[in-house]
PDB file of N, CA and C in Angstrom:
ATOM      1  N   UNK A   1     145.452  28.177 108.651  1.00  0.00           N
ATOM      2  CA  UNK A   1     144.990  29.256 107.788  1.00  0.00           C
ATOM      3  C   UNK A   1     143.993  28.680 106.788  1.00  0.00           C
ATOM      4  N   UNK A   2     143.550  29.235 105.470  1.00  0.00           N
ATOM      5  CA  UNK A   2     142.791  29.036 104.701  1.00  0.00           C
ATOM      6  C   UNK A   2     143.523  28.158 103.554  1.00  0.00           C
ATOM      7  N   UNK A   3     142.722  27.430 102.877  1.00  0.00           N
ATOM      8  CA  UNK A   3     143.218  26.217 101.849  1.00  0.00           C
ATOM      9  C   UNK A   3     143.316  26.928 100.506  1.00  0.00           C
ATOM     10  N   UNK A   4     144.491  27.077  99.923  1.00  0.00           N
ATOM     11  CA  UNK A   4     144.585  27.347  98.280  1.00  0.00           C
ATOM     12  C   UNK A   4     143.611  27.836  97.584  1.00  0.00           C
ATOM     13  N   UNK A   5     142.310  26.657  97.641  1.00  0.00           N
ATOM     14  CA  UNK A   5     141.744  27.227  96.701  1.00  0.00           C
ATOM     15  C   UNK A   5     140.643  28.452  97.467  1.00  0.00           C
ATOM     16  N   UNK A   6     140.482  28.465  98.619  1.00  0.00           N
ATOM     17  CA  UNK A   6     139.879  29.889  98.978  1.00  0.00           C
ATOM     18  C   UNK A   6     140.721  30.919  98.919  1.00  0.00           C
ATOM     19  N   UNK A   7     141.989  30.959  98.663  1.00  0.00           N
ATOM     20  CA  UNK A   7     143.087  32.088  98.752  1.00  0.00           C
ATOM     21  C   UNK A   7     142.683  32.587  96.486  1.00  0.00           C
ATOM     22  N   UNK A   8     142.361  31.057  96.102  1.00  0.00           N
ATOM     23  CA  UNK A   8     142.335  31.037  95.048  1.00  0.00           C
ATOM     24  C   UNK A   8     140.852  32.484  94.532  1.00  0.00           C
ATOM     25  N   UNK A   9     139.770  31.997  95.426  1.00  0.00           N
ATOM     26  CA  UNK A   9     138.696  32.685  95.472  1.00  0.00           C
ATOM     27  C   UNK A   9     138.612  34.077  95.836  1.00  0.00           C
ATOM     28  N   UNK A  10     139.270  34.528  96.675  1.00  0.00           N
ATOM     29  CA  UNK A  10     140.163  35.611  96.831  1.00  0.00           C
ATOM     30  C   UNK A  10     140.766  36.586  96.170  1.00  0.00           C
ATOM     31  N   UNK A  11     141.258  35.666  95.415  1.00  0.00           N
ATOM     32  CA  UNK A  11     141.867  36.312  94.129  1.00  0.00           C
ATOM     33  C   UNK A  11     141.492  36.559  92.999  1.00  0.00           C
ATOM     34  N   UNK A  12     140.669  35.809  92.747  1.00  0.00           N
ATOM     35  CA  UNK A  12     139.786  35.936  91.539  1.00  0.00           C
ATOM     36  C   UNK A  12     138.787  36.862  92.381  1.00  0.00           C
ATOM     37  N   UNK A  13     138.439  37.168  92.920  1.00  0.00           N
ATOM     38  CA  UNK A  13     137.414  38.358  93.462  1.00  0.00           C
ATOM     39  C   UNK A  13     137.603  39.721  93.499  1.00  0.00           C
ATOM     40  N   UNK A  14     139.301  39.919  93.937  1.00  0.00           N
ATOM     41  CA  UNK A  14     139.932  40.847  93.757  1.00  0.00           C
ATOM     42  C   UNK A  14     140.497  41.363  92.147  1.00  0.00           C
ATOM     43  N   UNK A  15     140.360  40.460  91.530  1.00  0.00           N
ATOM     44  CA  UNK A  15     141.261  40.610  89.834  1.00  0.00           C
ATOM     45  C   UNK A  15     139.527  41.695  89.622  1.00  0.00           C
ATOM     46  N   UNK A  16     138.635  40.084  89.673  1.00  0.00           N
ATOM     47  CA  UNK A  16     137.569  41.127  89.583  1.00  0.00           C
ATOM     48  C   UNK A  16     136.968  42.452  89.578  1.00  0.00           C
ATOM     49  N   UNK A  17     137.422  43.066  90.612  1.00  0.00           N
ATOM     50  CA  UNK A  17     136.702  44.225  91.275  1.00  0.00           C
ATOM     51  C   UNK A  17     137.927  45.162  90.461  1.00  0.00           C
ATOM     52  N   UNK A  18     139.557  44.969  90.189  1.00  0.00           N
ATOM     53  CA  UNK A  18     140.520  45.731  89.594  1.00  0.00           C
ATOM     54  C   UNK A  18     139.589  45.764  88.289  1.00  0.00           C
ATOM     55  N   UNK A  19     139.287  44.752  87.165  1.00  0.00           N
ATOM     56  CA  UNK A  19     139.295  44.509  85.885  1.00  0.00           C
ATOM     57  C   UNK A  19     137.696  45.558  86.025  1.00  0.00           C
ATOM     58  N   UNK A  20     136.849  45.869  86.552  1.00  0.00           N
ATOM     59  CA  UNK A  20     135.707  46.690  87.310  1.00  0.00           C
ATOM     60  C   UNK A  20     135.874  48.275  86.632  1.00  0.00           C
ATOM     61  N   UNK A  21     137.158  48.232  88.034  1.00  0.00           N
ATOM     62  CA  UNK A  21     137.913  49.789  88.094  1.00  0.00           C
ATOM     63  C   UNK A  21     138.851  50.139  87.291  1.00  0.00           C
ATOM     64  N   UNK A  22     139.667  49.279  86.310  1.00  0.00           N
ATOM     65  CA  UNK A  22     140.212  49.481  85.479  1.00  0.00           C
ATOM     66  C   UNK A  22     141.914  49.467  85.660  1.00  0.00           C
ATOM     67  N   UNK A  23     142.168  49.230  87.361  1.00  0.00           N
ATOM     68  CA  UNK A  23     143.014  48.976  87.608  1.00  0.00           C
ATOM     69  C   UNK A  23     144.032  47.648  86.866  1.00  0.00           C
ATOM     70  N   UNK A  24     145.224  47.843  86.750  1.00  0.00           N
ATOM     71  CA  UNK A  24     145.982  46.738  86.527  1.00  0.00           C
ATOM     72  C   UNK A  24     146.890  45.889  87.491  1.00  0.00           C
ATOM     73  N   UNK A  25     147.220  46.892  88.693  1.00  0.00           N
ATOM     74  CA  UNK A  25     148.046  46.407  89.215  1.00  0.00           C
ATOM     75  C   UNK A  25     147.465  47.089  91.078  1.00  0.00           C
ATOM     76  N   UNK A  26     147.166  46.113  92.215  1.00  0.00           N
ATOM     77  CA  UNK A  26     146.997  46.482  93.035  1.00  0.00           C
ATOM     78  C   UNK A  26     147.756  46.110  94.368  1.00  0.00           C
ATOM     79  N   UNK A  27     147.995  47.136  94.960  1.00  0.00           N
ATOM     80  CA  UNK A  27     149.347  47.156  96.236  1.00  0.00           C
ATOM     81  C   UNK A  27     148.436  46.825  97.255  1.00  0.00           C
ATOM     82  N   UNK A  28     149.078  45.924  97.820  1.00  0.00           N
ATOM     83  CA  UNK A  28     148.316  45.757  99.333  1.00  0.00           C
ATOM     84  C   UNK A  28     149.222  46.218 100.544  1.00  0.00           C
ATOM     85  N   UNK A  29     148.442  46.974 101.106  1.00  0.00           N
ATOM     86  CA  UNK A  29     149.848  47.076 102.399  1.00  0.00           C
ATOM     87  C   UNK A  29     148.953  47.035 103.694  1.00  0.00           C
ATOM     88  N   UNK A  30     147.755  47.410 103.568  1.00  0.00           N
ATOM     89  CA  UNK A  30     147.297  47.474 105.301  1.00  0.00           C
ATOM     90  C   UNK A  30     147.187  45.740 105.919  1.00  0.00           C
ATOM     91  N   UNK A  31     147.314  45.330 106.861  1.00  0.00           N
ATOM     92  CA  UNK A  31     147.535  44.349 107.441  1.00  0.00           C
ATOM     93  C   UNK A  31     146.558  43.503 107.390  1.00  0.00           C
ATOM     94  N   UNK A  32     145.109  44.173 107.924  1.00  0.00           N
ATOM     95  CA  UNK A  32     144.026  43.222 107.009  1.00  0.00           C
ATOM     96  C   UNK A  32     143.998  42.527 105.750  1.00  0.00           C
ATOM     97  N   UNK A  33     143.810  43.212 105.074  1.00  0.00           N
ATOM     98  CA  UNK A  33     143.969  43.013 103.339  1.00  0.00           C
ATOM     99  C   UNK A  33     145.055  41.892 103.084  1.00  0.00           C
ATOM    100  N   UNK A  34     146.023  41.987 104.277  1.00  0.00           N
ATOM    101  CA  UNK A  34     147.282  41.186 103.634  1.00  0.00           C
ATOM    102  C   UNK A  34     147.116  39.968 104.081  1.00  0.00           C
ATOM    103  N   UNK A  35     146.266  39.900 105.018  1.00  0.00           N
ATOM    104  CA  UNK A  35     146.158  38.540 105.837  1.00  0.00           C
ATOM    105  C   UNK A  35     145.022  38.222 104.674  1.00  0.00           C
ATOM    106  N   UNK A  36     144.117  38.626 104.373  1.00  0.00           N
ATOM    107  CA  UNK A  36     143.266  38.413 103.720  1.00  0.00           C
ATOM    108  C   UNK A  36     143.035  37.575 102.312  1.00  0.00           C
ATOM    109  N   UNK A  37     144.126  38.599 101.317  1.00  0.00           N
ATOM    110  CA  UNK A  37     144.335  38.262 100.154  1.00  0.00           C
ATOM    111  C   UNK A  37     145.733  36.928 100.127  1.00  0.00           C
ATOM    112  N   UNK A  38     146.592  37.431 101.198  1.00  0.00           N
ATOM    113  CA  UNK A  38     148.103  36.351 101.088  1.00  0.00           C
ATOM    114  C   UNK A  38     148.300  35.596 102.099  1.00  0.00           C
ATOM    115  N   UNK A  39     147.850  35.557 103.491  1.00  0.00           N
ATOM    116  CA  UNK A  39     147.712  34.550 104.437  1.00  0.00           C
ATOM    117  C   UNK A  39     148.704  34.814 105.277  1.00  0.00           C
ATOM    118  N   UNK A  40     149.588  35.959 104.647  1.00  0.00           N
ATOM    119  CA  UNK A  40     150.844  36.512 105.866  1.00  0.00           C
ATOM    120  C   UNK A  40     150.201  38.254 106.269  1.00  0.00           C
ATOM    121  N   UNK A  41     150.947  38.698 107.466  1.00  0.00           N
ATOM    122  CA  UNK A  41     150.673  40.025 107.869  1.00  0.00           C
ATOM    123  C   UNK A  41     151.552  40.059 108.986  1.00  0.00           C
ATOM    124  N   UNK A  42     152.524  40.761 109.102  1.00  0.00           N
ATOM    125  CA  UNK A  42     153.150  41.381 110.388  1.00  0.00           C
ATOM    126  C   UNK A  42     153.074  42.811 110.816  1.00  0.00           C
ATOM    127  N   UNK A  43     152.509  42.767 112.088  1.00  0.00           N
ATOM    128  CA  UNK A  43     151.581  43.789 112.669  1.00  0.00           C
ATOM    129  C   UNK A  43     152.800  45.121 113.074  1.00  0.00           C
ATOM    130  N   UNK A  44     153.917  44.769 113.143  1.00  0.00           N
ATOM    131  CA  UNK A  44     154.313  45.719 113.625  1.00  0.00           C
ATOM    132  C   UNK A  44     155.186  46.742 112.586  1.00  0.00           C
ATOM    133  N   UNK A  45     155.466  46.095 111.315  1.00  0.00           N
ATOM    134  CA  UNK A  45     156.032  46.186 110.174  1.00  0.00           C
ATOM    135  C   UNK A  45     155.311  47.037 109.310  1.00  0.00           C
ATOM    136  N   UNK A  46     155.724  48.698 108.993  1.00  0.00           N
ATOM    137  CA  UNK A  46     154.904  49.238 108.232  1.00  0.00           C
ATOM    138  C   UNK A  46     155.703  48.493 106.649  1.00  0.00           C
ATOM    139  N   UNK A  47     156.918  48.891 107.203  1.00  0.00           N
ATOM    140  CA  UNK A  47     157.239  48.421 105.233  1.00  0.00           C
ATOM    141  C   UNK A  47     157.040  47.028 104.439  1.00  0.00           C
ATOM    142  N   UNK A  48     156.209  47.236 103.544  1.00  0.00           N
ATOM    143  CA  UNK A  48     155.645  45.515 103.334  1.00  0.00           C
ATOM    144  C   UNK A  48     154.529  46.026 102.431  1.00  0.00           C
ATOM    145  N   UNK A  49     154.397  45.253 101.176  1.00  0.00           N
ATOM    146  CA  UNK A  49     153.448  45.238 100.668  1.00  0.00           C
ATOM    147  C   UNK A  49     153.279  44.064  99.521  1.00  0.00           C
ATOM    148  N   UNK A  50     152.234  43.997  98.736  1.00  0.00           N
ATOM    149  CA  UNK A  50     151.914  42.325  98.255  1.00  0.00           C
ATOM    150  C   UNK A  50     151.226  43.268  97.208  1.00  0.00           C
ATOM    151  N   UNK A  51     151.808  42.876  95.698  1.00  0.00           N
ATOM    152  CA  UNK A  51     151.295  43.318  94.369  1.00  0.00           C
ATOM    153  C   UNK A  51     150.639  42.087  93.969  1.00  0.00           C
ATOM    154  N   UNK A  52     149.252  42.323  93.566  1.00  0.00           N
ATOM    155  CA  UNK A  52     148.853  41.615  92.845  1.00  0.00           C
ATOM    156  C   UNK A  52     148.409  42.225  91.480  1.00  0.00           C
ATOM    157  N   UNK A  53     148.366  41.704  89.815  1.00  0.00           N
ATOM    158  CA  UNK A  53     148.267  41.880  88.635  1.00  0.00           C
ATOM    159  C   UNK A  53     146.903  41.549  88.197  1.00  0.00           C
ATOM    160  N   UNK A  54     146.585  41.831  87.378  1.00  0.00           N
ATOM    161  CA  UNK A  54     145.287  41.537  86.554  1.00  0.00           C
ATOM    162  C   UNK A  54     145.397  40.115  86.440  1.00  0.00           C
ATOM    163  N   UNK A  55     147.169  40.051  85.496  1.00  0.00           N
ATOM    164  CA  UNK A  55     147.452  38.696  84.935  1.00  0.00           C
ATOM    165  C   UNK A  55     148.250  38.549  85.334  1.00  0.00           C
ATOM    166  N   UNK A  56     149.376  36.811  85.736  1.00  0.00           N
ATOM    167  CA  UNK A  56     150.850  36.899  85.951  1.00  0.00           C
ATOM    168  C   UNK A  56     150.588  36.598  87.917  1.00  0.00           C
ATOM    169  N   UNK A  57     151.546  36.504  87.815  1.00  0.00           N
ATOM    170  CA  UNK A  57     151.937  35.979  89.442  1.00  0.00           C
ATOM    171  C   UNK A  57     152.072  37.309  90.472  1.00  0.00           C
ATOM    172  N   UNK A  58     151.350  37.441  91.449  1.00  0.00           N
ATOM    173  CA  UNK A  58     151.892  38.442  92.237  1.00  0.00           C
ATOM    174  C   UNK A  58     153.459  38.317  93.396  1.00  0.00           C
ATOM    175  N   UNK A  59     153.658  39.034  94.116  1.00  0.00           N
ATOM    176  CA  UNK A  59     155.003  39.091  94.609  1.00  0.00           C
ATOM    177  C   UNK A  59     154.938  39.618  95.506  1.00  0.00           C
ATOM    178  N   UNK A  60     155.621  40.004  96.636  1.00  0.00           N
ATOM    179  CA  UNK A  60     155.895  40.041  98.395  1.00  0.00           C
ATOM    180  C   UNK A  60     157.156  41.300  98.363  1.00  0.00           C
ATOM    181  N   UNK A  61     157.159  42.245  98.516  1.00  0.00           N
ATOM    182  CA  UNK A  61     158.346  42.480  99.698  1.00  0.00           C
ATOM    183  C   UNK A  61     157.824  43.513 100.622  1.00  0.00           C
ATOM    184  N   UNK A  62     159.179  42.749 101.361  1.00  0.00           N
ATOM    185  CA  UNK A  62     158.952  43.137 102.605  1.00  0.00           C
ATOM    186  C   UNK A  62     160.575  43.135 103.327  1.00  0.00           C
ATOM    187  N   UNK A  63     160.361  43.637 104.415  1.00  0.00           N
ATOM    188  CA  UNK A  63     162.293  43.349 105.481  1.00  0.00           C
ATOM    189  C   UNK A  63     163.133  42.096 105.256  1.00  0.00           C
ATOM    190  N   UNK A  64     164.101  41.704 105.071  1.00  0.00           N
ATOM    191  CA  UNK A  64     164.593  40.359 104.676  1.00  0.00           C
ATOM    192  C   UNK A  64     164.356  39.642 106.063  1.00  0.00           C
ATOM    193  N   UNK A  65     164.374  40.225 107.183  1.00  0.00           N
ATOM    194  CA  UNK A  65     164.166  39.152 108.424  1.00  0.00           C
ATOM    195  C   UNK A  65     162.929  38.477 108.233  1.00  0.00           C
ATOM    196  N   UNK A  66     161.664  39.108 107.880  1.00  0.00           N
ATOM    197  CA  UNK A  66     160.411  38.219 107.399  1.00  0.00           C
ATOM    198  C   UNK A  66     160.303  37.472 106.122  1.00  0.00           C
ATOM    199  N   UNK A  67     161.638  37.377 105.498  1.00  0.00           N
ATOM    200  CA  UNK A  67     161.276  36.610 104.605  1.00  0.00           C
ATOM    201  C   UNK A  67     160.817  34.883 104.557  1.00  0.00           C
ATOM    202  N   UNK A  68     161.362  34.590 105.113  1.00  0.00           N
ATOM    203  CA  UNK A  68     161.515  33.551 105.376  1.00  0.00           C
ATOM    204  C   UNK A  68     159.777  32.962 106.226  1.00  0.00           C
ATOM    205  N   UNK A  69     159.129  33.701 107.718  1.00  0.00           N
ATOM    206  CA  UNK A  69     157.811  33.795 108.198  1.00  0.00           C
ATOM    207  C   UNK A  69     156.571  34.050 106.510  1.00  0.00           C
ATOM    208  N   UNK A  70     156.893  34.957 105.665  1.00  0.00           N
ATOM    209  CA  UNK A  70     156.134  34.801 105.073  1.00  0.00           C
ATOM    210  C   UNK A  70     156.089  33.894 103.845  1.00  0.00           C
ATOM    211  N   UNK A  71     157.262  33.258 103.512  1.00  0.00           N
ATOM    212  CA  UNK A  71     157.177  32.118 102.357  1.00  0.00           C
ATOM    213  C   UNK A  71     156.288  31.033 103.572  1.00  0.00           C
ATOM    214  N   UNK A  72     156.727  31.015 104.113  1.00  0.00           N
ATOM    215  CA  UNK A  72     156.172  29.587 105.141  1.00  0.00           C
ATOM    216  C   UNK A  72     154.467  29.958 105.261  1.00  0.00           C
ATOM    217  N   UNK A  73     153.737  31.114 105.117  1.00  0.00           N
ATOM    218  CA  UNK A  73     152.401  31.438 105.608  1.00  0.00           C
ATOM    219  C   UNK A  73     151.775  31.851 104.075  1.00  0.00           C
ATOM    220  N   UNK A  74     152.322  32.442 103.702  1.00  0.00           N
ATOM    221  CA  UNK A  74     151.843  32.733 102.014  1.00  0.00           C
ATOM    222  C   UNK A  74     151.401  31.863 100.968  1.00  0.00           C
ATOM    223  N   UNK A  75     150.797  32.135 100.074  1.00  0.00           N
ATOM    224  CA  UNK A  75     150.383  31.398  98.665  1.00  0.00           C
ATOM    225  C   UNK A  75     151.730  32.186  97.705  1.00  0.00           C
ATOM    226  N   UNK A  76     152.528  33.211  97.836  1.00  0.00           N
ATOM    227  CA  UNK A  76     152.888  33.592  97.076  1.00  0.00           C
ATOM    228  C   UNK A  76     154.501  33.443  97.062  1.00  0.00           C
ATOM    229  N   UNK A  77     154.830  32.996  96.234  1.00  0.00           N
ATOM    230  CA  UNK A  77     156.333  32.009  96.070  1.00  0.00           C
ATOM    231  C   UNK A  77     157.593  33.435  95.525  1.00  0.00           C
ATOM    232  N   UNK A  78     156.666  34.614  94.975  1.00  0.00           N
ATOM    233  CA  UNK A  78     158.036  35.493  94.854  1.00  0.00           C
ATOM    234  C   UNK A  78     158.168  36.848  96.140  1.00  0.00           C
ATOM    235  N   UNK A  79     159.066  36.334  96.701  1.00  0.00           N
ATOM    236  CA  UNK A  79     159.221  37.304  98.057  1.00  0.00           C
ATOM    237  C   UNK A  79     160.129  37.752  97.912  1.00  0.00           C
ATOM    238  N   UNK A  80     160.306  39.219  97.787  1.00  0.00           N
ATOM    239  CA  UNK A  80     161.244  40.058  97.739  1.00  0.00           C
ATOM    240  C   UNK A  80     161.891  40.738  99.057  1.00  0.00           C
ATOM    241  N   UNK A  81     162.690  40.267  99.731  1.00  0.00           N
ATOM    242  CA  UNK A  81     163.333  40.914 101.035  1.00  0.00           C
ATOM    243  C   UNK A  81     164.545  42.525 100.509  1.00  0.00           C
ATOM    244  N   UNK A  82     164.517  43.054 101.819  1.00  0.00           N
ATOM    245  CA  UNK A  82     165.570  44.266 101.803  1.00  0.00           C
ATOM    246  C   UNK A  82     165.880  44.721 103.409  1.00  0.00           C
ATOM    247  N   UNK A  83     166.976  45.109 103.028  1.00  0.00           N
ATOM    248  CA  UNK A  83     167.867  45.188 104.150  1.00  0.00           C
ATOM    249  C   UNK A  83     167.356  46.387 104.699  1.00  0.00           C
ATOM    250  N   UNK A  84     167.427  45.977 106.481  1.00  0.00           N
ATOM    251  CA  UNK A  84     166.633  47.139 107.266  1.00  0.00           C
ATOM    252  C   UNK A  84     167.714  48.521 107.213  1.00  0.00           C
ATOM    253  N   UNK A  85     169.004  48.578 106.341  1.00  0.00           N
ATOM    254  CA  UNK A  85     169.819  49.850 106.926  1.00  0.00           C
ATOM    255  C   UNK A  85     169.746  50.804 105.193  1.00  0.00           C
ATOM    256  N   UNK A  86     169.840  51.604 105.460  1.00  0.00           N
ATOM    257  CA  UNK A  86     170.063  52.588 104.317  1.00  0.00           C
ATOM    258  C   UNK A  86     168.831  53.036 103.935  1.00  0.00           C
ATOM    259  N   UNK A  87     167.558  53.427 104.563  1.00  0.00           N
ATOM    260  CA  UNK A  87     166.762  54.126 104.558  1.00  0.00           C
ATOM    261  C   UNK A  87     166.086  54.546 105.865  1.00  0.00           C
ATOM    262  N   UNK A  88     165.168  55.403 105.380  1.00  0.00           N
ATOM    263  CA  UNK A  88     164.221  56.088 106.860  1.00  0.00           C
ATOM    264  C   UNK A  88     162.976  56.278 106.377  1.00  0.00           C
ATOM    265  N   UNK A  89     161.957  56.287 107.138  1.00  0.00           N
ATOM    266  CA  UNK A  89     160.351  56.876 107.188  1.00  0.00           C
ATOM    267  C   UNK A  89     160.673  57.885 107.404  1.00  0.00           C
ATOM    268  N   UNK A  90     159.939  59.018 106.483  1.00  0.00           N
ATOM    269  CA  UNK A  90     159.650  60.105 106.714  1.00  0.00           C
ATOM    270  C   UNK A  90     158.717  60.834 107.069  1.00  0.00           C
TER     271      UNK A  90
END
């Protein structure tokens, strides 16, 4: 994959374009974007998304079975897993 500090470049490009629009806080969920900005993406997985902040550390969740695939592929050290039973897509 890509080295730190281009994930680094990345990010600062994106804070950018929020601090722009006035945004503070931006959700990533389409699969591009995620490979893009965090270096993980599972294609078959709608539930999943990657917050990144103006300021402060961004964070991961996603299914607890990927937790583990995306600490190993990610820049981002807080991954939030959840259990696949007790909800539905509607």
């Amino acid at each position: 994959m890509f080295s730190r500090v281009e994930f680094d470049r990345r990010i600062a490009c994106a804070r950018d374009a929020m601090a722009s629009a006035g945004v503070d806080l931006l959700l990533v969920d389409s699969g591009e974007l995620l490979a893009w900005l965090t270096g993980y993406t599972v294609s078959e997985t709608m539930c999943r998304a990657a917050f990144l902040s103006r300021e402060g550390d961004a964070w991961f969740t996603l299914r607890a079975l990927d937790e583990a695939p995306c600490r190993e592929k990610s820049w981002i050290s807080d991954v939030v897993g959840f259990a696949d039973t007790g909800f539905t897509l509607a």
